[in-house]
C-alpha atoms as a PDB file:
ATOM      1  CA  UNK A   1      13.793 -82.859  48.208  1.00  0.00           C
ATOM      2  CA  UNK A   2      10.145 -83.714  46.985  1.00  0.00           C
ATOM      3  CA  UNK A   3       8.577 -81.820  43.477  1.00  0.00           C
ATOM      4  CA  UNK A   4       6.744 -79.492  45.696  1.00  0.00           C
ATOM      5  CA  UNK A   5       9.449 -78.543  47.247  1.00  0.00           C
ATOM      6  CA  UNK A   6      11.644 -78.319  44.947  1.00  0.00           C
ATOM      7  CA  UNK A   7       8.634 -76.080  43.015  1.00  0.00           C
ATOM      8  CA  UNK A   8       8.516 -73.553  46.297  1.00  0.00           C
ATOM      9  CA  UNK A   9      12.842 -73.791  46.164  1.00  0.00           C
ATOM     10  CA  UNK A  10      12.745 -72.620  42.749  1.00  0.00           C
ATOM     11  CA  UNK A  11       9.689 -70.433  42.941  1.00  0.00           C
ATOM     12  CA  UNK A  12      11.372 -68.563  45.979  1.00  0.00           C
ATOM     13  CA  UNK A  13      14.456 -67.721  43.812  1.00  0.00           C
ATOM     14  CA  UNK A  14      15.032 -63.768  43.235  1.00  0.00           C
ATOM     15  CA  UNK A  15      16.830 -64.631  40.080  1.00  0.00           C
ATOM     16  CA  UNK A  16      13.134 -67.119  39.166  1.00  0.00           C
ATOM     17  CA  UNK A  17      10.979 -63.746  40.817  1.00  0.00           C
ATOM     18  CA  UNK A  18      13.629 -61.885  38.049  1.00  0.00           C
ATOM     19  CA  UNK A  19      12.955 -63.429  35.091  1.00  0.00           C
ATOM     20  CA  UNK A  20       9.227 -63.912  35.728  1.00  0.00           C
ATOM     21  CA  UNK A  21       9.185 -60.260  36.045  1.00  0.00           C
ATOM     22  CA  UNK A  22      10.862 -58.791  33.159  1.00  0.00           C
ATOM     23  CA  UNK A  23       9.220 -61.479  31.163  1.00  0.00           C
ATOM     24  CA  UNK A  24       5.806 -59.670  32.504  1.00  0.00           C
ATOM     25  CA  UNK A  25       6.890 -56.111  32.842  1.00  0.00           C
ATOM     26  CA  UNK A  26       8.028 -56.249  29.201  1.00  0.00           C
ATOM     27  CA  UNK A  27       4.659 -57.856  27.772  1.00  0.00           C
ATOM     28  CA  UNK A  28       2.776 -54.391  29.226  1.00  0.00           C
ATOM     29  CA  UNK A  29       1.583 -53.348  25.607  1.00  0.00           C
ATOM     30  CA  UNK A  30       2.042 -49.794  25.722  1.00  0.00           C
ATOM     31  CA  UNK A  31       1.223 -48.850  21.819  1.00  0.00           C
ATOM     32  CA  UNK A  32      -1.629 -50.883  22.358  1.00  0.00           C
ATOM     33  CA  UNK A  33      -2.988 -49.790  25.623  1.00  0.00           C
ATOM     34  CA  UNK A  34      -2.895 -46.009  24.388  1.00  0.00           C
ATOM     35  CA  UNK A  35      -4.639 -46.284  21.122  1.00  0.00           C
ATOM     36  CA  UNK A  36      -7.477 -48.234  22.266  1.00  0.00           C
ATOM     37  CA  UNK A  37      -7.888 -46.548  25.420  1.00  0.00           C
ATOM     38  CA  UNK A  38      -8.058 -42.579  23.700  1.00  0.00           C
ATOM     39  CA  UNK A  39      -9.316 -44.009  20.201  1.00  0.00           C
ATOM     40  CA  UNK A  40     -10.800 -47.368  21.017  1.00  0.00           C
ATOM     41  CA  UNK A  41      -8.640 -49.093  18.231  1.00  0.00           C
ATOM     42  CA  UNK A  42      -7.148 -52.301  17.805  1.00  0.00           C
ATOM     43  CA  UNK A  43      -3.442 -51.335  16.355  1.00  0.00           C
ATOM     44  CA  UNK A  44      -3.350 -55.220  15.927  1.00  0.00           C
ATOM     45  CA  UNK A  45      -5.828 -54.997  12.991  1.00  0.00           C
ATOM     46  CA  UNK A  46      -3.907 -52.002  11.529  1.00  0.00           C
ATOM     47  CA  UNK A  47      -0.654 -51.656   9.658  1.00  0.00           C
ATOM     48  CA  UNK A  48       1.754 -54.682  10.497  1.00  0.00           C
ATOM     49  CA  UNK A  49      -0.403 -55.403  13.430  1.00  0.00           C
ATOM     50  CA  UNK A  50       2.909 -54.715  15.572  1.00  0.00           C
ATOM     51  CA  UNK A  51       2.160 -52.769  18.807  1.00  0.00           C
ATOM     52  CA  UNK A  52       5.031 -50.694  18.465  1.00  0.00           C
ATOM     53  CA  UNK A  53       5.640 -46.809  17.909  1.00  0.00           C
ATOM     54  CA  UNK A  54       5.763 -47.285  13.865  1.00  0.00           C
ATOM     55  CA  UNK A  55       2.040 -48.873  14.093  1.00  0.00           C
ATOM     56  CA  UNK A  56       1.034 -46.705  17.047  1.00  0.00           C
ATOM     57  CA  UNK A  57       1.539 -43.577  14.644  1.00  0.00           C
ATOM     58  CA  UNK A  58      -0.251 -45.566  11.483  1.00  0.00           C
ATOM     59  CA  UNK A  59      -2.915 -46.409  13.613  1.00  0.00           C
ATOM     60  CA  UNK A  60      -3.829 -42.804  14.026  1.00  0.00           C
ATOM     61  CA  UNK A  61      -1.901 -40.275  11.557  1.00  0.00           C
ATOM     62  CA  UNK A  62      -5.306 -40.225   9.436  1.00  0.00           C
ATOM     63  CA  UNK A  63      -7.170 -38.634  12.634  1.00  0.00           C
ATOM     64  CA  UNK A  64      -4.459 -36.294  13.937  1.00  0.00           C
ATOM     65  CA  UNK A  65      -1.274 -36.336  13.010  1.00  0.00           C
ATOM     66  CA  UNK A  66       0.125 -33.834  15.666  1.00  0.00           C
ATOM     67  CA  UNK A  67      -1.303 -36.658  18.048  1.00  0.00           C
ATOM     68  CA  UNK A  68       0.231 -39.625  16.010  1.00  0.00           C
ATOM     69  CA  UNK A  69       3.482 -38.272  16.608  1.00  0.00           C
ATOM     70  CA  UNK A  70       3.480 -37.480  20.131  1.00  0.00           C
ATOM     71  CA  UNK A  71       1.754 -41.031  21.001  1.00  0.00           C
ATOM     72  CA  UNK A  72       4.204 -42.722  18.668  1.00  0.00           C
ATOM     73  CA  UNK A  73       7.220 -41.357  20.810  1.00  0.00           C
ATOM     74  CA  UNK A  74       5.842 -41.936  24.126  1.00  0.00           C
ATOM     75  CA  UNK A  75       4.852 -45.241  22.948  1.00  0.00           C
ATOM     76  CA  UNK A  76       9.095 -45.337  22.211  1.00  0.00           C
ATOM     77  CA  UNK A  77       9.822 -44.122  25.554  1.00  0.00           C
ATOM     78  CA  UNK A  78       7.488 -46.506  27.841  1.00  0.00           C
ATOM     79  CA  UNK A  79       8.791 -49.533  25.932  1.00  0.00           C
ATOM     80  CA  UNK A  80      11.986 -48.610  26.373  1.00  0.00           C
ATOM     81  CA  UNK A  81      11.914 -47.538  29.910  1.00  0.00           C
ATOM     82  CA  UNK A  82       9.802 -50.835  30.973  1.00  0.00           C
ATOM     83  CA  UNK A  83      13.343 -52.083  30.240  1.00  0.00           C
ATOM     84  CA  UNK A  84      15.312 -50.091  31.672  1.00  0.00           C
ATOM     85  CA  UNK A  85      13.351 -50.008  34.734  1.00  0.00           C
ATOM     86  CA  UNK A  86      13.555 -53.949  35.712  1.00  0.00           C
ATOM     87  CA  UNK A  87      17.323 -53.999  34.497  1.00  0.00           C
ATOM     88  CA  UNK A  88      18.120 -50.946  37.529  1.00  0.00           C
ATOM     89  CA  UNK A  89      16.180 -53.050  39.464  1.00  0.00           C
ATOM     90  CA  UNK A  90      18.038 -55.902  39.651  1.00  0.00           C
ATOM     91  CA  UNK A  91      21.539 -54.129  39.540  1.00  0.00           C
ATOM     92  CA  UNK A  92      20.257 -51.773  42.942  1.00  0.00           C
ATOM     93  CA  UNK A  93      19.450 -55.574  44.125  1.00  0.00           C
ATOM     94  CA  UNK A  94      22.829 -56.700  43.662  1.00  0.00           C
ATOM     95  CA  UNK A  95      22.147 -59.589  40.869  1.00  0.00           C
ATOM     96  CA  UNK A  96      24.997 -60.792  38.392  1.00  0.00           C
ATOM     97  CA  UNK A  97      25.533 -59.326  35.595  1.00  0.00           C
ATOM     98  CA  UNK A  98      24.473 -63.048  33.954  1.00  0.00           C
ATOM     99  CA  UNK A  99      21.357 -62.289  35.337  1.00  0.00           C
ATOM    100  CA  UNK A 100      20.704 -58.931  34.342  1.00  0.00           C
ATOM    101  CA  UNK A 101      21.742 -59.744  30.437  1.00  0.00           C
ATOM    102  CA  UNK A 102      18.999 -62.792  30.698  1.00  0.00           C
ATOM    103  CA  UNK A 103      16.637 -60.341  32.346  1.00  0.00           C
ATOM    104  CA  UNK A 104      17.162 -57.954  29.140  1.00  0.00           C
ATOM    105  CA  UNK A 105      16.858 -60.823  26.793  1.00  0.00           C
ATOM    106  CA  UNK A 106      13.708 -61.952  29.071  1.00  0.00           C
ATOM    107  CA  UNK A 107      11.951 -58.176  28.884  1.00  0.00           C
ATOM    108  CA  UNK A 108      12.203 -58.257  24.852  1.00  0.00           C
ATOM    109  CA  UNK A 109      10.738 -61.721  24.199  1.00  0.00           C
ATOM    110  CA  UNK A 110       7.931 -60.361  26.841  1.00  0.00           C
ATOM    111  CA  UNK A 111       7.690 -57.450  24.790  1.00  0.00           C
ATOM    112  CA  UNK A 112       7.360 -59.641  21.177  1.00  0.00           C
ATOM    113  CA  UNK A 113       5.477 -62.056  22.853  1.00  0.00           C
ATOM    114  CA  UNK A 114       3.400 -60.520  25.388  1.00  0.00           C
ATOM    115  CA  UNK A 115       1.407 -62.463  27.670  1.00  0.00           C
ATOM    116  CA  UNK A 116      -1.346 -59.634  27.710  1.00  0.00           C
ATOM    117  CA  UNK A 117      -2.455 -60.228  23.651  1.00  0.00           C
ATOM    118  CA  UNK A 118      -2.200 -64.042  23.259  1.00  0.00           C
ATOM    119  CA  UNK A 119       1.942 -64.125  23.133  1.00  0.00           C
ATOM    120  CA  UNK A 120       1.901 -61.291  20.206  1.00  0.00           C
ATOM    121  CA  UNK A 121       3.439 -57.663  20.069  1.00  0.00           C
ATOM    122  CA  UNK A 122       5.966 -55.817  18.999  1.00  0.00           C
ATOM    123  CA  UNK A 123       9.564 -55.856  17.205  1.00  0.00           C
ATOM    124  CA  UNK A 124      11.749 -55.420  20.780  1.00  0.00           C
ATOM    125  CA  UNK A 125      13.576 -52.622  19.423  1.00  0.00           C
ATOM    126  CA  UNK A 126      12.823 -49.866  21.792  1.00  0.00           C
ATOM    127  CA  UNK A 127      12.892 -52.410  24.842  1.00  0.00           C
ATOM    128  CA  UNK A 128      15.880 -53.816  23.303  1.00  0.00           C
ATOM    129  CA  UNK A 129      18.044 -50.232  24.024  1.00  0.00           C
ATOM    130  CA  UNK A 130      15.955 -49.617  27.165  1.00  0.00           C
ATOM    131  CA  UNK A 131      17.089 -53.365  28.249  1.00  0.00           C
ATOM    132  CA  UNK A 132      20.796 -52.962  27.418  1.00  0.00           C
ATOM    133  CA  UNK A 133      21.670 -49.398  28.042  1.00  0.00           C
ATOM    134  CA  UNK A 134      22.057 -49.714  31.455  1.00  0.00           C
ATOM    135  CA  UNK A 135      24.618 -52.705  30.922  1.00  0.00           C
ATOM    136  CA  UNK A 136      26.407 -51.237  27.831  1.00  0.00           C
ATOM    137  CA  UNK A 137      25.868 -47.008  27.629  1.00  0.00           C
ATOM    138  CA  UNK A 138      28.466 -46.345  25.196  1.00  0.00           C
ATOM    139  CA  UNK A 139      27.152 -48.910  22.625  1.00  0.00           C
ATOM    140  CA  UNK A 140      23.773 -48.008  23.409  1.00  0.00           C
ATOM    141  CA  UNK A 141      23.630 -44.981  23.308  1.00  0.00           C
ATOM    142  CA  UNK A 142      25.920 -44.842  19.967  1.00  0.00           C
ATOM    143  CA  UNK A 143      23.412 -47.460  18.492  1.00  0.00           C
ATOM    144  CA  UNK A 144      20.400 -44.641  19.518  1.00  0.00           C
ATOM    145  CA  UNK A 145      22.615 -42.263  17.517  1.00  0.00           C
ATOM    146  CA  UNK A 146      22.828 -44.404  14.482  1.00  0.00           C
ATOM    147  CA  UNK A 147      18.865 -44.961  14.578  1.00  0.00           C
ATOM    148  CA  UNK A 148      18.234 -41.122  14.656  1.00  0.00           C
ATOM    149  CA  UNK A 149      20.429 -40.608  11.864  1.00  0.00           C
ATOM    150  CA  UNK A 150      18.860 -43.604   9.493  1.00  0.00           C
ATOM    151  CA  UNK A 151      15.738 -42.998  10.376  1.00  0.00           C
ATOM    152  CA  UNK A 152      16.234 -39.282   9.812  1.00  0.00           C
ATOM    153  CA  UNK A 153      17.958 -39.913   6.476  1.00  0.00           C
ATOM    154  CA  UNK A 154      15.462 -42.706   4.746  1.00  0.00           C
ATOM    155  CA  UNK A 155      12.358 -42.440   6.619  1.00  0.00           C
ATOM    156  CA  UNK A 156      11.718 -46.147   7.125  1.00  0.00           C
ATOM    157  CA  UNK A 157      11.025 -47.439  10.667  1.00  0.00           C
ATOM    158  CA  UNK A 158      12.581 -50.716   9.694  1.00  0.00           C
ATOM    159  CA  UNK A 159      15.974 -50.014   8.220  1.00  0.00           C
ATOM    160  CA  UNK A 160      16.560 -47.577  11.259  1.00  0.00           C
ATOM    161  CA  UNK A 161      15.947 -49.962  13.998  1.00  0.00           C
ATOM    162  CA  UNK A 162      17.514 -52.851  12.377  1.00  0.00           C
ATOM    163  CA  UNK A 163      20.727 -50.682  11.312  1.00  0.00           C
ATOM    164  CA  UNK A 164      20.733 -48.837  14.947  1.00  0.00           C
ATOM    165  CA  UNK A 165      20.294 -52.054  17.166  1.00  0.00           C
ATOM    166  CA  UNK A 166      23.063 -54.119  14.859  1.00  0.00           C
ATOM    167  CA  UNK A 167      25.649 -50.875  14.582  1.00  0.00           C
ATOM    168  CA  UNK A 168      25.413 -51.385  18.678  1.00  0.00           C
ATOM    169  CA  UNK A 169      26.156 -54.920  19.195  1.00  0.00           C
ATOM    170  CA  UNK A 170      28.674 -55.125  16.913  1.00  0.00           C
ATOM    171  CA  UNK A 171      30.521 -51.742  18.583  1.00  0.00           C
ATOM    172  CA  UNK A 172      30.542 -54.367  21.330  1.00  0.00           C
ATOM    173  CA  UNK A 173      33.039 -56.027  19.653  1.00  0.00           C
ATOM    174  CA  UNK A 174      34.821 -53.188  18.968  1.00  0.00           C
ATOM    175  CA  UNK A 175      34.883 -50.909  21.688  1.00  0.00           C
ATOM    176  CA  UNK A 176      35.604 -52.602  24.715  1.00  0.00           C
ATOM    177  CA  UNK A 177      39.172 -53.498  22.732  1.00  0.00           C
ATOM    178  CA  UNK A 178      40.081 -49.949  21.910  1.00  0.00           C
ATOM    179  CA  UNK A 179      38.909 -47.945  24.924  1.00  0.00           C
ATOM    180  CA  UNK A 180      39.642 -48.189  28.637  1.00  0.00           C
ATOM    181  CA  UNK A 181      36.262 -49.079  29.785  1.00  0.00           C
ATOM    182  CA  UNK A 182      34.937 -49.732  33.468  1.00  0.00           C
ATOM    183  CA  UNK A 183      34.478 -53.412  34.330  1.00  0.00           C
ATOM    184  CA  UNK A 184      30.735 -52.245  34.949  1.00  0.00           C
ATOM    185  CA  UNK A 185      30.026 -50.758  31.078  1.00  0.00           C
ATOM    186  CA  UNK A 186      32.009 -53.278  28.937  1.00  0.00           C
ATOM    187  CA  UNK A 187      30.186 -56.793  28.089  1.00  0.00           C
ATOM    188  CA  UNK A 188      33.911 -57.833  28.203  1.00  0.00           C
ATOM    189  CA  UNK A 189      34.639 -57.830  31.842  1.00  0.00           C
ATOM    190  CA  UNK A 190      30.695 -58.376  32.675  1.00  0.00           C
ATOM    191  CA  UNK A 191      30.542 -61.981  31.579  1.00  0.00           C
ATOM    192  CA  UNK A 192      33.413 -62.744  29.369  1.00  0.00           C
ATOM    193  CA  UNK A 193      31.304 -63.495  26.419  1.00  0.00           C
ATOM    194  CA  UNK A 194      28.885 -61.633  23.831  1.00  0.00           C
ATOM    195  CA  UNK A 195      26.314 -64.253  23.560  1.00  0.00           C
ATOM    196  CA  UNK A 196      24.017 -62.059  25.142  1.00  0.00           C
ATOM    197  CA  UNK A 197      23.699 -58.822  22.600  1.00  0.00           C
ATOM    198  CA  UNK A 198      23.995 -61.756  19.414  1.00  0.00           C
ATOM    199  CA  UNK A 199      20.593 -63.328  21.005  1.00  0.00           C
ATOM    200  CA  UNK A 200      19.153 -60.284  20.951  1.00  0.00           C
ATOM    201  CA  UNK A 201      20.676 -59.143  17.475  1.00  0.00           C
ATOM    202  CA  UNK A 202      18.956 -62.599  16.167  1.00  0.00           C
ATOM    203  CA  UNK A 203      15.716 -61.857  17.572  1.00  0.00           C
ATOM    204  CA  UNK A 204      15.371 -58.742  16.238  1.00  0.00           C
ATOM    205  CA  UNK A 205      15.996 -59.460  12.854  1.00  0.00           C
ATOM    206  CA  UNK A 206      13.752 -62.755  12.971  1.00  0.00           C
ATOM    207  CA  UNK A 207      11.109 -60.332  14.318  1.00  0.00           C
ATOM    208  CA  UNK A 208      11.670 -58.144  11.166  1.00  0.00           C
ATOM    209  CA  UNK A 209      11.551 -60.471   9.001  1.00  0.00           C
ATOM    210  CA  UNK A 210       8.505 -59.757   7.345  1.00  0.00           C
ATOM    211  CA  UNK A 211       9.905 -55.902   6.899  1.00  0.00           C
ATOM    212  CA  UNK A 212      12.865 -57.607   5.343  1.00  0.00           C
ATOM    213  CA  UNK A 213      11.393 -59.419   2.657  1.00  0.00           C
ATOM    214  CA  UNK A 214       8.976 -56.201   2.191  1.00  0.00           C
ATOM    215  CA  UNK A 215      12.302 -54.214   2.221  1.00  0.00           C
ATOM    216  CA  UNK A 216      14.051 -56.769  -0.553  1.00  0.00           C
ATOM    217  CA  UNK A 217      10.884 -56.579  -2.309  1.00  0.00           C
ATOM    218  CA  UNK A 218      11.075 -52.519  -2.947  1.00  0.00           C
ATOM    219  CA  UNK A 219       7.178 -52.850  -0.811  1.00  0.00           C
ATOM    220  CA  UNK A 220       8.184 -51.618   2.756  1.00  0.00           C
ATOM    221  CA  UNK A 221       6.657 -47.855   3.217  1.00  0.00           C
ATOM    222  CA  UNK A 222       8.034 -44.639   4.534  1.00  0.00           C
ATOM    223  CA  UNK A 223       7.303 -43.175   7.655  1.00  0.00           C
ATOM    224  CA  UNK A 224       6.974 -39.509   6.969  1.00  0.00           C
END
């Protein structure tokens, strides 16, 4: 088999056509897309520059903060469900569970690094639960509950996402051991391994970095 060849082999793959497309799909820069489309801003020169929900609602809470709120949350949602979205694909399409876990992985970094703004974006949270809830709802959705409660409790965007996403993947390693969970909801009997949900704990945290050392440094703010 020549390169080319072996380029078009490859290139043909639906697990290649995957991967290419969650790395896309999750690069769409929602929070940026709405603020500079309805108030022809640049959330990238605002805030954190992140083009998350947290920055989405700093970018505009001084104009209307009725507005900030509602934008912030849908910016949530469509990050989340650009996730979700390419992870149901691939399971109505029949593709491993391996795959679907790398095409998770694949939507965050697309997300934090989107191709759309010169490999910059957000902090992967929301894609991060859209990604995996699909592939593990119980942990999911208790790691959503843990975020609402945080977040409800101290009012900082970073603590809450980095306390909700972590609480998750380590119920991974708790869960599937004390309940009888289907083969198709437990990381267990999907691929024998958690490798997966520690990548994406990892990336998170290096993506919050910054809000860490802001966070150690008594200099992160509230979100009110």
């Amino acid at each position: 088999m020549d390169f080319l060849s072996g380029m078009l082999y490859v290139l043909s793959n639906i697990n290649v056509i995957f991967y290419f497309l969650a790395f896309i799909i999750g690069g769409i820069p929602f929070g940026w897309l709405l603020v500079k489309i309805l108030y022809k801003v640049d959330i990238r020169q605002i805030g954190s520059g992140s083009i998350g929900a947290t920055n989405v609602y700093r970018a505009i809470k001084e104009k209307d903060e009725k507005k900030a709120k509602i934008l912030s949350i849908l910016t949530i949602i469509l990050d989340a469900t650009k996730g979700l979205i390419i992870v149901a694909i691939a399971k109505i399409m029949g593709l491993s569970y391996e795959t679907q876990w790398t095409i998770a992985l694949l939507a965050i970094i697309g997300h934090c690094y989107s191709p759309f703004l010169g490999f910059k974006g957000g902090k992967g949270v929301a894609t991060a639960i859209g990604s995996v809830i699909l592939l593990i709802p119980i942990e999911g959705i208790c790691g959503l509950i843990v975020w609402g409660i945080v977040g409800k409790v101290f009012k900082i965007s970073s603590i809450s996402s980095l306390v909700g996403v972590l609480s998750g993947i380590v119920l991974t390693f708790v869960i599937p051991y004390i309940l009888p969970l289907p083969d198709n909801i437990s990381i267990v009997a999907q691929i024998h391994t958690h490798t997966p949900v520690v990548l994406i704990g990892l990336f998170i945290i290096y993506t919050h970095i910054p809000n860490i050392k802001r966070l150690l440094s008594g200099q992160e703010g509230k979100v009110l």
